[in-house]
PDB file of N, CA and C in Angstrom:
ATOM      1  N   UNK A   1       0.828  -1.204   0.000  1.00  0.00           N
ATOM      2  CA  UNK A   1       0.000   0.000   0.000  1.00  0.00           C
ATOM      3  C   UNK A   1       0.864   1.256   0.000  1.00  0.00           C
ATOM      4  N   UNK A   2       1.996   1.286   1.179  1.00  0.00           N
ATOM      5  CA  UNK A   2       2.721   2.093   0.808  1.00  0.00           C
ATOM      6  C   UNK A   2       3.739   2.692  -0.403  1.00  0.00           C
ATOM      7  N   UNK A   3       4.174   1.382  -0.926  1.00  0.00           N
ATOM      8  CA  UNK A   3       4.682   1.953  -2.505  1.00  0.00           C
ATOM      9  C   UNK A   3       3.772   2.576  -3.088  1.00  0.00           C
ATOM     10  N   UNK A   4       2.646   1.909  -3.552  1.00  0.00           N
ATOM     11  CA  UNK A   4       1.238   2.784  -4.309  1.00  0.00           C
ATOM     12  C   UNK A   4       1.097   4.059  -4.119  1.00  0.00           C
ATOM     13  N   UNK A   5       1.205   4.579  -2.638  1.00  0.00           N
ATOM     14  CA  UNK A   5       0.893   5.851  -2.297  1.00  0.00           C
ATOM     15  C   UNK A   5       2.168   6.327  -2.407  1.00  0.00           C
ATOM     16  N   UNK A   6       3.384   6.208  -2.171  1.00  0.00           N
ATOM     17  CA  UNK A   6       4.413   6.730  -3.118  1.00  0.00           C
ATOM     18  C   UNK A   6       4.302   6.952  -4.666  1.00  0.00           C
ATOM     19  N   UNK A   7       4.260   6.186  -5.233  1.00  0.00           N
ATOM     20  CA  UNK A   7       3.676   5.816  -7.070  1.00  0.00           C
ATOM     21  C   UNK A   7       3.124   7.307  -6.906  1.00  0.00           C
ATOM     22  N   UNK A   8       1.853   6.742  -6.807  1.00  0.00           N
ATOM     23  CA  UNK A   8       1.059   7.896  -6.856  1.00  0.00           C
ATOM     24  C   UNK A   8       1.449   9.417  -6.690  1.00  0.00           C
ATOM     25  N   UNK A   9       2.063   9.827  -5.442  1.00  0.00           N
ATOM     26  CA  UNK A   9       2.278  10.954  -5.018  1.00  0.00           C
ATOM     27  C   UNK A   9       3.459  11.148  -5.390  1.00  0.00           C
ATOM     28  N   UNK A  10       4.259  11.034  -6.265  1.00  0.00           N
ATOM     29  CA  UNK A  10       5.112  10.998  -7.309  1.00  0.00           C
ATOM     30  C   UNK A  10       4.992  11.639  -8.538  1.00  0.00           C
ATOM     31  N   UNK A  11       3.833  10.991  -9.130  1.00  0.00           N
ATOM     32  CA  UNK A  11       3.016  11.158 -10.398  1.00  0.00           C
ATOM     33  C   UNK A  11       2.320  12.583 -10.124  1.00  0.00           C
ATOM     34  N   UNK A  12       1.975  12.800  -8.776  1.00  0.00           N
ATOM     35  CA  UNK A  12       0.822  14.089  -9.185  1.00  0.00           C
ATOM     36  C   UNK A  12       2.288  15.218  -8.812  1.00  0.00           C
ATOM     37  N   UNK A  13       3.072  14.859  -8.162  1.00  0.00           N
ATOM     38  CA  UNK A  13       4.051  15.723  -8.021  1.00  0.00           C
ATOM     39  C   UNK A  13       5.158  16.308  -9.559  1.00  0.00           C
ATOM     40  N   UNK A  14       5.060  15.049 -10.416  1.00  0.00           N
ATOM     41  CA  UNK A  14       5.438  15.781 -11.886  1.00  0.00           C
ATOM     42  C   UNK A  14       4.695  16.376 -12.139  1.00  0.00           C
ATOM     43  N   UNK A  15       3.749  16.162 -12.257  1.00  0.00           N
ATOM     44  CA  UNK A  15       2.189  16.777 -12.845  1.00  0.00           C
ATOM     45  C   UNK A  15       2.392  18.521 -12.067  1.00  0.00           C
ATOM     46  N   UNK A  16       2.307  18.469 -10.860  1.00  0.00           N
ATOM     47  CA  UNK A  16       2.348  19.824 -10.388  1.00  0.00           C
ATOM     48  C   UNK A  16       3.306  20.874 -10.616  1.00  0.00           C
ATOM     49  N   UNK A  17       4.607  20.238 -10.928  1.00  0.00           N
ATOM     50  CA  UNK A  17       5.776  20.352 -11.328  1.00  0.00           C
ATOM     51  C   UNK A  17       6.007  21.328 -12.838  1.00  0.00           C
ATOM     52  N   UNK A  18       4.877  20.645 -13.712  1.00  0.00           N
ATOM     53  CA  UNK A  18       5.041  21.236 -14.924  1.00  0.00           C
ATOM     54  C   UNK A  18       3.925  22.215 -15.131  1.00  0.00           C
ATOM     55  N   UNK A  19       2.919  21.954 -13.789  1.00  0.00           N
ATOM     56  CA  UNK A  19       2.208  23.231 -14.090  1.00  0.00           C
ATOM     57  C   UNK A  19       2.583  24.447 -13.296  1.00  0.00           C
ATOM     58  N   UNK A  20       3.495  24.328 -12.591  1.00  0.00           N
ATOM     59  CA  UNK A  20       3.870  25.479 -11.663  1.00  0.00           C
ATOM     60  C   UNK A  20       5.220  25.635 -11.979  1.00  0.00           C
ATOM     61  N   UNK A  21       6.119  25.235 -12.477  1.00  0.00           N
ATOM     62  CA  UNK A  21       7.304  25.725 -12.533  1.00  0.00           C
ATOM     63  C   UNK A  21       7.536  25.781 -14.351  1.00  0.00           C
ATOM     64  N   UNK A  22       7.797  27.054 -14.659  1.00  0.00           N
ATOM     65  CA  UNK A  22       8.361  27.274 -16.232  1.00  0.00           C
ATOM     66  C   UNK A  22       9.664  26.463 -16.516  1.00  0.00           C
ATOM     67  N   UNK A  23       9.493  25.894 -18.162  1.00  0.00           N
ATOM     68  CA  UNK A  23      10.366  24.968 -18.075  1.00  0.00           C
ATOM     69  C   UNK A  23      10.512  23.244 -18.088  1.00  0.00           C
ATOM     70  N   UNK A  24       9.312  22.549 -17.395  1.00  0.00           N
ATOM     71  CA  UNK A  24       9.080  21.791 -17.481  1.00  0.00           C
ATOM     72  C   UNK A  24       7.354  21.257 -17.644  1.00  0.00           C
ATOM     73  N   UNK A  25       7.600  20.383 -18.479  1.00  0.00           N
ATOM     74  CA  UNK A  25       6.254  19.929 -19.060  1.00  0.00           C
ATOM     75  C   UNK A  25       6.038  18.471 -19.600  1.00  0.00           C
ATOM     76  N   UNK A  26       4.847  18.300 -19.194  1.00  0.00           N
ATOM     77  CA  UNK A  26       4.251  16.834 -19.001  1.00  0.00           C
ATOM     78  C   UNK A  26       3.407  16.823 -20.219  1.00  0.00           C
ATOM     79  N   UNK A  27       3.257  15.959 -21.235  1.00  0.00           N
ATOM     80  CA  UNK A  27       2.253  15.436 -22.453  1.00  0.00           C
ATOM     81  C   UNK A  27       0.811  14.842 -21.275  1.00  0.00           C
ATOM     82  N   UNK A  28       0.912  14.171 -20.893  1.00  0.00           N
ATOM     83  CA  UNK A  28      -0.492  13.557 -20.133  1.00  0.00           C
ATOM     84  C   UNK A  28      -0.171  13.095 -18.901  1.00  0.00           C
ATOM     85  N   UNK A  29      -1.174  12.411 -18.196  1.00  0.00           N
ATOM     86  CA  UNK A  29      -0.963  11.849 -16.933  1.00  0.00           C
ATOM     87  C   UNK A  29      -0.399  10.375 -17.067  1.00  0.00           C
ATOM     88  N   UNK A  30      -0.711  10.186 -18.369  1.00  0.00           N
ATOM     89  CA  UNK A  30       0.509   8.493 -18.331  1.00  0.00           C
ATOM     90  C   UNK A  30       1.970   8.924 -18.161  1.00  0.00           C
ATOM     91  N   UNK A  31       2.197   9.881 -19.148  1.00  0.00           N
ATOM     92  CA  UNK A  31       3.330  10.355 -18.943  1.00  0.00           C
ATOM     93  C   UNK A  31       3.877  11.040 -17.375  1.00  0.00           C
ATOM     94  N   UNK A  32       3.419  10.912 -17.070  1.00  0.00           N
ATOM     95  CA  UNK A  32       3.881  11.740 -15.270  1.00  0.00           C
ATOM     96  C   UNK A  32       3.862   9.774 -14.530  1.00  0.00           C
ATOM     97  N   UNK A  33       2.663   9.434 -15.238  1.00  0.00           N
ATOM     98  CA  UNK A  33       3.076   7.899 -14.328  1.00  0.00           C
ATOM     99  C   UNK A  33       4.402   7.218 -14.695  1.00  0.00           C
ATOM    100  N   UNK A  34       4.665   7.043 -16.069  1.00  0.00           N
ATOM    101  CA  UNK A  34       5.848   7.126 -16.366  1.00  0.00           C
ATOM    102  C   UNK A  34       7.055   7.220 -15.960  1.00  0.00           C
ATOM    103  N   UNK A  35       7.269   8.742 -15.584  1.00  0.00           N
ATOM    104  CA  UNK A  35       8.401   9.461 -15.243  1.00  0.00           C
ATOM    105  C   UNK A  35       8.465   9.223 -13.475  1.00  0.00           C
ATOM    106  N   UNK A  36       7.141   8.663 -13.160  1.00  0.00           N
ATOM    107  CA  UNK A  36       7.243   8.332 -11.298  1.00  0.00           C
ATOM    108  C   UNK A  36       8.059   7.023 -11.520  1.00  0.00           C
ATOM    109  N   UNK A  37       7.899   6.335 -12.504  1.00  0.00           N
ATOM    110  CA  UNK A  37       8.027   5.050 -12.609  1.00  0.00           C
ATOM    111  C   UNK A  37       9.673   4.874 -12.676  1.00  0.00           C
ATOM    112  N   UNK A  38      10.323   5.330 -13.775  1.00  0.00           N
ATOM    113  CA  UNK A  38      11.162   5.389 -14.321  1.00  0.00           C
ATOM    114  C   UNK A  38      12.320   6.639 -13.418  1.00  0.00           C
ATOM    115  N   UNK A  39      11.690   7.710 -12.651  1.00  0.00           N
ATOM    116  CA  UNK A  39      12.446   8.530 -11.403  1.00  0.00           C
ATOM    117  C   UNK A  39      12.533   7.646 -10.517  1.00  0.00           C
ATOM    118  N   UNK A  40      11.856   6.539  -9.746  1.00  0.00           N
ATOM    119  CA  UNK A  40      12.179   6.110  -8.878  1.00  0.00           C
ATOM    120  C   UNK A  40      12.846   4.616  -9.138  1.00  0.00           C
ATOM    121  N   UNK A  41      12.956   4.053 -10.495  1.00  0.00           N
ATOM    122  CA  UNK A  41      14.203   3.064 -11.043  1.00  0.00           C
ATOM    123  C   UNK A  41      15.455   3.771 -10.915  1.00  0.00           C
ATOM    124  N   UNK A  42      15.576   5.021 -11.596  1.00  0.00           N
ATOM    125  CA  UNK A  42      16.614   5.850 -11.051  1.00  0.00           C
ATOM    126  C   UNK A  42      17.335   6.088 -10.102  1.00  0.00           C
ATOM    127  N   UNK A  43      16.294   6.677  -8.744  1.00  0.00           N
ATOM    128  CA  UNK A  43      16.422   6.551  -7.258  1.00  0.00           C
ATOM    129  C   UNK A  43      16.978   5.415  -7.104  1.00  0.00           C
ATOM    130  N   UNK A  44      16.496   4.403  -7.292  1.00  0.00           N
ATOM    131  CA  UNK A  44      16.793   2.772  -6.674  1.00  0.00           C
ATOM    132  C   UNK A  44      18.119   2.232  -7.057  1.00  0.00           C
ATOM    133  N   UNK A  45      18.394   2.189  -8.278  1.00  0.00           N
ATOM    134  CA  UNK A  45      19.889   1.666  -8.868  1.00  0.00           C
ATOM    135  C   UNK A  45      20.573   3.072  -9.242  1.00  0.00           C
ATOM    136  N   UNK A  46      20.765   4.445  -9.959  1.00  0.00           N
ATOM    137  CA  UNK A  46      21.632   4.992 -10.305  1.00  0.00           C
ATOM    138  C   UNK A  46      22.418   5.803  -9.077  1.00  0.00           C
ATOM    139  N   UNK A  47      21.250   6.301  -8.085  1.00  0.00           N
ATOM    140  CA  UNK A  47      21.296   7.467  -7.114  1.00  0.00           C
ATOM    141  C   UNK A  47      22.360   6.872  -6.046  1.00  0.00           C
ATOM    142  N   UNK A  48      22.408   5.153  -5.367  1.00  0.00           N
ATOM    143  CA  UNK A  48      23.387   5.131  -4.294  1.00  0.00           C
ATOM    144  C   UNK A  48      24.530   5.299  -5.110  1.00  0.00           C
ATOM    145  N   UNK A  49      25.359   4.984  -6.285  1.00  0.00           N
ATOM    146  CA  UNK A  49      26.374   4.827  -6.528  1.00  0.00           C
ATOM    147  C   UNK A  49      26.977   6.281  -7.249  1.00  0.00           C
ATOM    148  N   UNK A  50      26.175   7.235  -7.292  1.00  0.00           N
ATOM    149  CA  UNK A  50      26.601   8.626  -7.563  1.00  0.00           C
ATOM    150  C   UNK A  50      26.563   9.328  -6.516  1.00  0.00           C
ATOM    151  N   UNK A  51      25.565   8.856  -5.167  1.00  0.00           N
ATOM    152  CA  UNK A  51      26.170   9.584  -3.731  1.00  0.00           C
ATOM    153  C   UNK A  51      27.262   9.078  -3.540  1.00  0.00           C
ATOM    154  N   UNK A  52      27.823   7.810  -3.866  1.00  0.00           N
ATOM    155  CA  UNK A  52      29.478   7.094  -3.201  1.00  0.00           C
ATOM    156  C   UNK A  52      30.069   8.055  -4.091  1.00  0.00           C
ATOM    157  N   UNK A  53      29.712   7.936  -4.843  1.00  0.00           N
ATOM    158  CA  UNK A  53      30.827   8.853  -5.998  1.00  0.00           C
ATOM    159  C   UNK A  53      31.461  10.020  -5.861  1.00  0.00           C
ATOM    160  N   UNK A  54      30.293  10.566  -5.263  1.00  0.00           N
ATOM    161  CA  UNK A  54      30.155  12.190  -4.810  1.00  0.00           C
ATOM    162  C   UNK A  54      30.570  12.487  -3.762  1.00  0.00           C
ATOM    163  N   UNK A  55      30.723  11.255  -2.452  1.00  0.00           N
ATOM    164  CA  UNK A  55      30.903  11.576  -1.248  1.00  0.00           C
ATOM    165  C   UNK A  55      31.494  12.301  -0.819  1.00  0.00           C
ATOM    166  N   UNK A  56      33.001  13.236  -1.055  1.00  0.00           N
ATOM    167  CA  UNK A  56      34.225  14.129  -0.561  1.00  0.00           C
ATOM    168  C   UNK A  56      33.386  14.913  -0.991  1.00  0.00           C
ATOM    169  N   UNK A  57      32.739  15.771  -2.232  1.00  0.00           N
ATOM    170  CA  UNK A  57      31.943  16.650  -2.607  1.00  0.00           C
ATOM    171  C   UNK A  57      31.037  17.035  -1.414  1.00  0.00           C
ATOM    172  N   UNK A  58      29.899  16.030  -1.217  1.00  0.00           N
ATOM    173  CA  UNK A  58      28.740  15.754  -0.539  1.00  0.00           C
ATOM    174  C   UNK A  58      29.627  16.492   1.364  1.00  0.00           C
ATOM    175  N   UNK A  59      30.487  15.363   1.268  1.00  0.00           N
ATOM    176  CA  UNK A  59      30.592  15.850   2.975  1.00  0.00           C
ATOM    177  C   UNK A  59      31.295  17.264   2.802  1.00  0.00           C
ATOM    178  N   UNK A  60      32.128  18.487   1.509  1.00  0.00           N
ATOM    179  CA  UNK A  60      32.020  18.798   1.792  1.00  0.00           C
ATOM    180  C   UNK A  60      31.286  20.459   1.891  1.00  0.00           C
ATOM    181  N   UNK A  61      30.062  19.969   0.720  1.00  0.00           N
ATOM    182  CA  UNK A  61      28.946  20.738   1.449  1.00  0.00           C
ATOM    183  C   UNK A  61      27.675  20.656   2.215  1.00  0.00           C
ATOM    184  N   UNK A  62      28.507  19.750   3.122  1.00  0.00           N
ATOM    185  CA  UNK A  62      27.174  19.470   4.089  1.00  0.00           C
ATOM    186  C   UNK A  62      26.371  18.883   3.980  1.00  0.00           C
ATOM    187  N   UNK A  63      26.315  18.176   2.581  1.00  0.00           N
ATOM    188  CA  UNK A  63      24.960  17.568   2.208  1.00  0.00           C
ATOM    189  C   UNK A  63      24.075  18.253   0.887  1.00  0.00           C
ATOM    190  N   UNK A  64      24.461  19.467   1.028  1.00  0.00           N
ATOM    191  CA  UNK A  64      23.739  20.087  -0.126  1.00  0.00           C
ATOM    192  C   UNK A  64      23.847  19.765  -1.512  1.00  0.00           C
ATOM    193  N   UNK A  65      25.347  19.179  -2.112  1.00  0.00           N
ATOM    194  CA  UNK A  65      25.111  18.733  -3.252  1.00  0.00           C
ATOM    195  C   UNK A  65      24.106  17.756  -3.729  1.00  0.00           C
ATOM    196  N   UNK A  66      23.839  17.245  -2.784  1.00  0.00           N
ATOM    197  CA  UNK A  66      22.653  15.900  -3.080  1.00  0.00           C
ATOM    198  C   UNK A  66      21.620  16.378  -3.812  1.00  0.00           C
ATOM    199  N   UNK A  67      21.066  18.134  -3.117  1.00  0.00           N
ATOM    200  CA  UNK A  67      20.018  18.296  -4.069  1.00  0.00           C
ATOM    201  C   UNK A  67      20.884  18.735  -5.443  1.00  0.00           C
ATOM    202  N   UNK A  68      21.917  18.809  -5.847  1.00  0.00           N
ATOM    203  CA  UNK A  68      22.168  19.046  -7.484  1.00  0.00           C
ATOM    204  C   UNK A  68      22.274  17.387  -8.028  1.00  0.00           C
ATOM    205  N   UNK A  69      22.428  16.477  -6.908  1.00  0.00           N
ATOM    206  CA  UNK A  69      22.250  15.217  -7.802  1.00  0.00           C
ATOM    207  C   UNK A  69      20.941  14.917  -7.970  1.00  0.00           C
ATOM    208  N   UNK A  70      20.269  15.413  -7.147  1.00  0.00           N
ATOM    209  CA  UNK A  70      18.486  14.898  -7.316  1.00  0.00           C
ATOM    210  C   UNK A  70      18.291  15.841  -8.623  1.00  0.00           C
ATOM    211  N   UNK A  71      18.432  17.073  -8.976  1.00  0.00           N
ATOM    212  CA  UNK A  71      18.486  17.648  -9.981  1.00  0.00           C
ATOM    213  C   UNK A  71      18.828  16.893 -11.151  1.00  0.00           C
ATOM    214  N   UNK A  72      19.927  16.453 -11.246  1.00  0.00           N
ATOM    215  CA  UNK A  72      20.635  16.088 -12.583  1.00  0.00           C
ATOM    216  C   UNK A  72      19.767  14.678 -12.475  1.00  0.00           C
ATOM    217  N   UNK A  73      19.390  13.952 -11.725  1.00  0.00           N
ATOM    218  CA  UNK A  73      18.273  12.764 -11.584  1.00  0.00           C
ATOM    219  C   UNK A  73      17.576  12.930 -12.560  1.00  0.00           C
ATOM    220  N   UNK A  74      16.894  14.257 -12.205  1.00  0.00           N
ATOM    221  CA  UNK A  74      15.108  14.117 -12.677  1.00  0.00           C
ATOM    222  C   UNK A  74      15.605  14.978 -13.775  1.00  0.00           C
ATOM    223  N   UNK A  75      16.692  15.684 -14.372  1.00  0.00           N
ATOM    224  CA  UNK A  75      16.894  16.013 -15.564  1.00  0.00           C
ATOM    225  C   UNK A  75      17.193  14.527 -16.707  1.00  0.00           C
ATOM    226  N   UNK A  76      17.683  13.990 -15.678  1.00  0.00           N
ATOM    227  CA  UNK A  76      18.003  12.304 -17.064  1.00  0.00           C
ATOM    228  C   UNK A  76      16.628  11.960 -17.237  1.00  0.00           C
ATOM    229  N   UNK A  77      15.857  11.907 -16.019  1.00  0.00           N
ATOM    230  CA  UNK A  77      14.126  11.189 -16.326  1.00  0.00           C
ATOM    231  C   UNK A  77      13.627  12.180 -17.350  1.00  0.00           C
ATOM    232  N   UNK A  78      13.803  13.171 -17.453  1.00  0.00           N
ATOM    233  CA  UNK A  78      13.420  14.150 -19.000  1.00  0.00           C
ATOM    234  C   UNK A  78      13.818  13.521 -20.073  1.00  0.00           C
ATOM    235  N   UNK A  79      15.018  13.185 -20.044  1.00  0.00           N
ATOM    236  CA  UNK A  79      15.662  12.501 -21.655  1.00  0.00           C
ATOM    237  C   UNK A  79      15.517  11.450 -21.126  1.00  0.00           C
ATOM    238  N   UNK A  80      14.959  10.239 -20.524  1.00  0.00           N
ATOM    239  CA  UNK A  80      14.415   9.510 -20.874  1.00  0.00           C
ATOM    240  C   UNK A  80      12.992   8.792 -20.941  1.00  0.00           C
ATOM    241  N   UNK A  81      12.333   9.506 -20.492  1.00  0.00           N
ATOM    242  CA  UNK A  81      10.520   9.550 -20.906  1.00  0.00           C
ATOM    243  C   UNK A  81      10.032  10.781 -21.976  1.00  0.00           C
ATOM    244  N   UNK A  82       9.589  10.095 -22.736  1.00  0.00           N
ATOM    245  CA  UNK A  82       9.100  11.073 -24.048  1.00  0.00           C
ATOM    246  C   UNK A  82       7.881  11.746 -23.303  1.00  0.00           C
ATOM    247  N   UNK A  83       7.715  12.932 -23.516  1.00  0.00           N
ATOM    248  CA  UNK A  83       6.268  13.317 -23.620  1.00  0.00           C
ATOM    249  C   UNK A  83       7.040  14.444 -21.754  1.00  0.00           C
ATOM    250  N   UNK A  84       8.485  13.986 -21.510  1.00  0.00           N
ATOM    251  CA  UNK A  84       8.540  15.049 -20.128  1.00  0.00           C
ATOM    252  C   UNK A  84       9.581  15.924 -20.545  1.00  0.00           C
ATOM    253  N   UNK A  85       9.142  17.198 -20.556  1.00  0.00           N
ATOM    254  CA  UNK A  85      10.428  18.151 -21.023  1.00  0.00           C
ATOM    255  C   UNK A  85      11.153  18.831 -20.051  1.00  0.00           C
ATOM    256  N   UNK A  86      12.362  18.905 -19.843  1.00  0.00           N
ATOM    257  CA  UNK A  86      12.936  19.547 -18.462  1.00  0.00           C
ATOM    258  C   UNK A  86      14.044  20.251 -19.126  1.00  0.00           C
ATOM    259  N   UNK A  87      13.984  21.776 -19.132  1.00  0.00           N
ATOM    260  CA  UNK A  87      14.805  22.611 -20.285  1.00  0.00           C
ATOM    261  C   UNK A  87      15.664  23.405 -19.469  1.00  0.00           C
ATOM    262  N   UNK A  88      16.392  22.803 -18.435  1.00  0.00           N
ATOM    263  CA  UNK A  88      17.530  23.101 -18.061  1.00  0.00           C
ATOM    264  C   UNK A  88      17.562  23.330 -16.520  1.00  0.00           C
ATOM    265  N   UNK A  89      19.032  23.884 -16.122  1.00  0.00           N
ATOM    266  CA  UNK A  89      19.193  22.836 -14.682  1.00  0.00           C
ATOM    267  C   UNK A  89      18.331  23.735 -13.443  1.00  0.00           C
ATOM    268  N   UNK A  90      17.751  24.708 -13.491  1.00  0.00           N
ATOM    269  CA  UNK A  90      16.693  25.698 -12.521  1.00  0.00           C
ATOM    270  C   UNK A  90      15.320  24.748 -12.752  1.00  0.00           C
ATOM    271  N   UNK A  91      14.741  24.611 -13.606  1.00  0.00           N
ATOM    272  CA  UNK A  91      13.595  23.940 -13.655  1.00  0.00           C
ATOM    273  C   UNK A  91      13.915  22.418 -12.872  1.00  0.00           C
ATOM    274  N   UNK A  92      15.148  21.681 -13.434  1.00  0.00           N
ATOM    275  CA  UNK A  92      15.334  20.397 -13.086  1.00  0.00           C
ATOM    276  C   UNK A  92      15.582  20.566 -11.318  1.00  0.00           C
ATOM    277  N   UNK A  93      16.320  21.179 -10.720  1.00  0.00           N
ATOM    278  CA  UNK A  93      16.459  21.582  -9.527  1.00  0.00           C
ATOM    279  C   UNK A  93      15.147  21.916  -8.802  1.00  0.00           C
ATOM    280  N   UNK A  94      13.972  22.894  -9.255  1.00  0.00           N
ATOM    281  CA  UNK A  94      13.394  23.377  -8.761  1.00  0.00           C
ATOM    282  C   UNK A  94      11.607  21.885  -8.647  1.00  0.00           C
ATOM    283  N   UNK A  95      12.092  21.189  -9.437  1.00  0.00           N
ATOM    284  CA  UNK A  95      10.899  20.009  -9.911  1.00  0.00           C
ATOM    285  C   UNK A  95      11.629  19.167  -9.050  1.00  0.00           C
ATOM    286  N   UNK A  96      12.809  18.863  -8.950  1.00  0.00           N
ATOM    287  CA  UNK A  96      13.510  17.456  -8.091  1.00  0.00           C
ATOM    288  C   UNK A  96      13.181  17.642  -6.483  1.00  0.00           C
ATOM    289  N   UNK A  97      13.207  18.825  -6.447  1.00  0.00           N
ATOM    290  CA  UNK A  97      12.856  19.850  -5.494  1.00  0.00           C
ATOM    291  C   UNK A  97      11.288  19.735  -4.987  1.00  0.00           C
ATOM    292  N   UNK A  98      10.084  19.694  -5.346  1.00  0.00           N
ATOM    293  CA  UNK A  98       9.132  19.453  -5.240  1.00  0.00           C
ATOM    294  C   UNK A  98       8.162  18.273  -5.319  1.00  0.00           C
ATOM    295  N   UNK A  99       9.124  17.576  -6.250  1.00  0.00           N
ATOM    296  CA  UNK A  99       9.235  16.131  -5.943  1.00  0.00           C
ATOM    297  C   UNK A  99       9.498  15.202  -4.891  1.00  0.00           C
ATOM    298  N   UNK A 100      10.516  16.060  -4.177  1.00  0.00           N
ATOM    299  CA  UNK A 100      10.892  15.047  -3.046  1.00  0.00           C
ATOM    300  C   UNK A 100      10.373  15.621  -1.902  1.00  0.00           C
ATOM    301  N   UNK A 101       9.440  16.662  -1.854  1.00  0.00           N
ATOM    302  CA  UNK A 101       8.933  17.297  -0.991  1.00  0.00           C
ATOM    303  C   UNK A 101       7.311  16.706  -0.703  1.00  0.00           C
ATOM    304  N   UNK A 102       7.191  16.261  -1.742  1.00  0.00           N
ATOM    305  CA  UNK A 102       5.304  16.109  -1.955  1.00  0.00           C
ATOM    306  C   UNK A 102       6.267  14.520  -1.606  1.00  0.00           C
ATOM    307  N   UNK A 103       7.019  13.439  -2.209  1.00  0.00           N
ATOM    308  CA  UNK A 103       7.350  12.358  -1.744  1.00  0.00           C
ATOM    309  C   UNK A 103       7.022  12.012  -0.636  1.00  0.00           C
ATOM    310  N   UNK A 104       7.908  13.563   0.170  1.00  0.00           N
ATOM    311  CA  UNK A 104       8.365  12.881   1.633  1.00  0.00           C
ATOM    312  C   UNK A 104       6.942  13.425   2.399  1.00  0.00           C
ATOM    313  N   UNK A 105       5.769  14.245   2.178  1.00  0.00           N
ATOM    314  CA  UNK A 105       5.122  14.494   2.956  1.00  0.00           C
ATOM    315  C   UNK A 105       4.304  13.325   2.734  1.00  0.00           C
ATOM    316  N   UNK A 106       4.248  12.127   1.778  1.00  0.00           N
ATOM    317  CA  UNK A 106       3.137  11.395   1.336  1.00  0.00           C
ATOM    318  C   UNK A 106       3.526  10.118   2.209  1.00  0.00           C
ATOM    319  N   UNK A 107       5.057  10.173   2.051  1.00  0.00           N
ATOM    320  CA  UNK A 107       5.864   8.966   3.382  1.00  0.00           C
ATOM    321  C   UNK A 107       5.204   9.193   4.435  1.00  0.00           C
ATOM    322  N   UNK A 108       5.534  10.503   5.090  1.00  0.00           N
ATOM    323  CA  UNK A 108       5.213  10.609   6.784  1.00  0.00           C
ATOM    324  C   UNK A 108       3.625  10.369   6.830  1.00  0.00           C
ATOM    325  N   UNK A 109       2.433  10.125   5.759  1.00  0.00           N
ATOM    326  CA  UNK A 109       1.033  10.369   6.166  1.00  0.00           C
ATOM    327  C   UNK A 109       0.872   8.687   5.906  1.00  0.00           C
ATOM    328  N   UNK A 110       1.746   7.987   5.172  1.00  0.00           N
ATOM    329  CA  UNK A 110       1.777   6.468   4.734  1.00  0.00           C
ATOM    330  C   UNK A 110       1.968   5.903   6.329  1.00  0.00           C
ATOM    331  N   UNK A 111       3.244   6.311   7.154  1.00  0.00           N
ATOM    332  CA  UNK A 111       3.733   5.824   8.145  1.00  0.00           C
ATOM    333  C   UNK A 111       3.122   6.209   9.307  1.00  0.00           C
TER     334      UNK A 111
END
């Protein structure tokens, strides 16, 4: 149940993403299911081995580079789901950004 309501609150979070932030844009709601689908294959296999990667970076700004890797994340999920356009790294930042915000508030109401 809880993945689902992740899934989900994923999907409406692209969706909100391209209607509130200039820059990025969604073809339909398959396409936002899509890009939940295919952002969080991402998350799962690409994301631990580019935080190891990053780590001297990461520790030393505190942590903050993570959000330019969640950025450059959900900029690859652009080039690779048709129909999601993400036209450069303020939009991709500012959507990875709201993404993991609507994520994490959908976690804490799951748990």
């Amino acid at each position: 149940m809880g993945l689902l309501v992740r899934f989900l609150a994923s999907a409406v979070a692209v969706v909100a993403a391209a209607k509130w932030i200039p820059g990025i844009e969604v073809a339909s709601w398959g396409t936002a299911f899509m890009a939940a689908l295919v952002l969080g294959l991402i998350n799962l296999i690409v994301r631990p081995l580019v935080m190891l990667l990053t780590l001297p970076i990461n520790l030393l700004t505190l942590g903050l580079f993570s959000l330019v890797i969640n950025a450059i994340l959900f900029w690859l999920t652009g080039v690779l789901v048709d129909g999601l356009e993400v036209s450069g790294f303020v939009p991709a930042f500012l959507g990875a950004l709201l993404v993991a915000v609507v994520t994490w508030v959908a976690d804490k109401f799951v748990d």
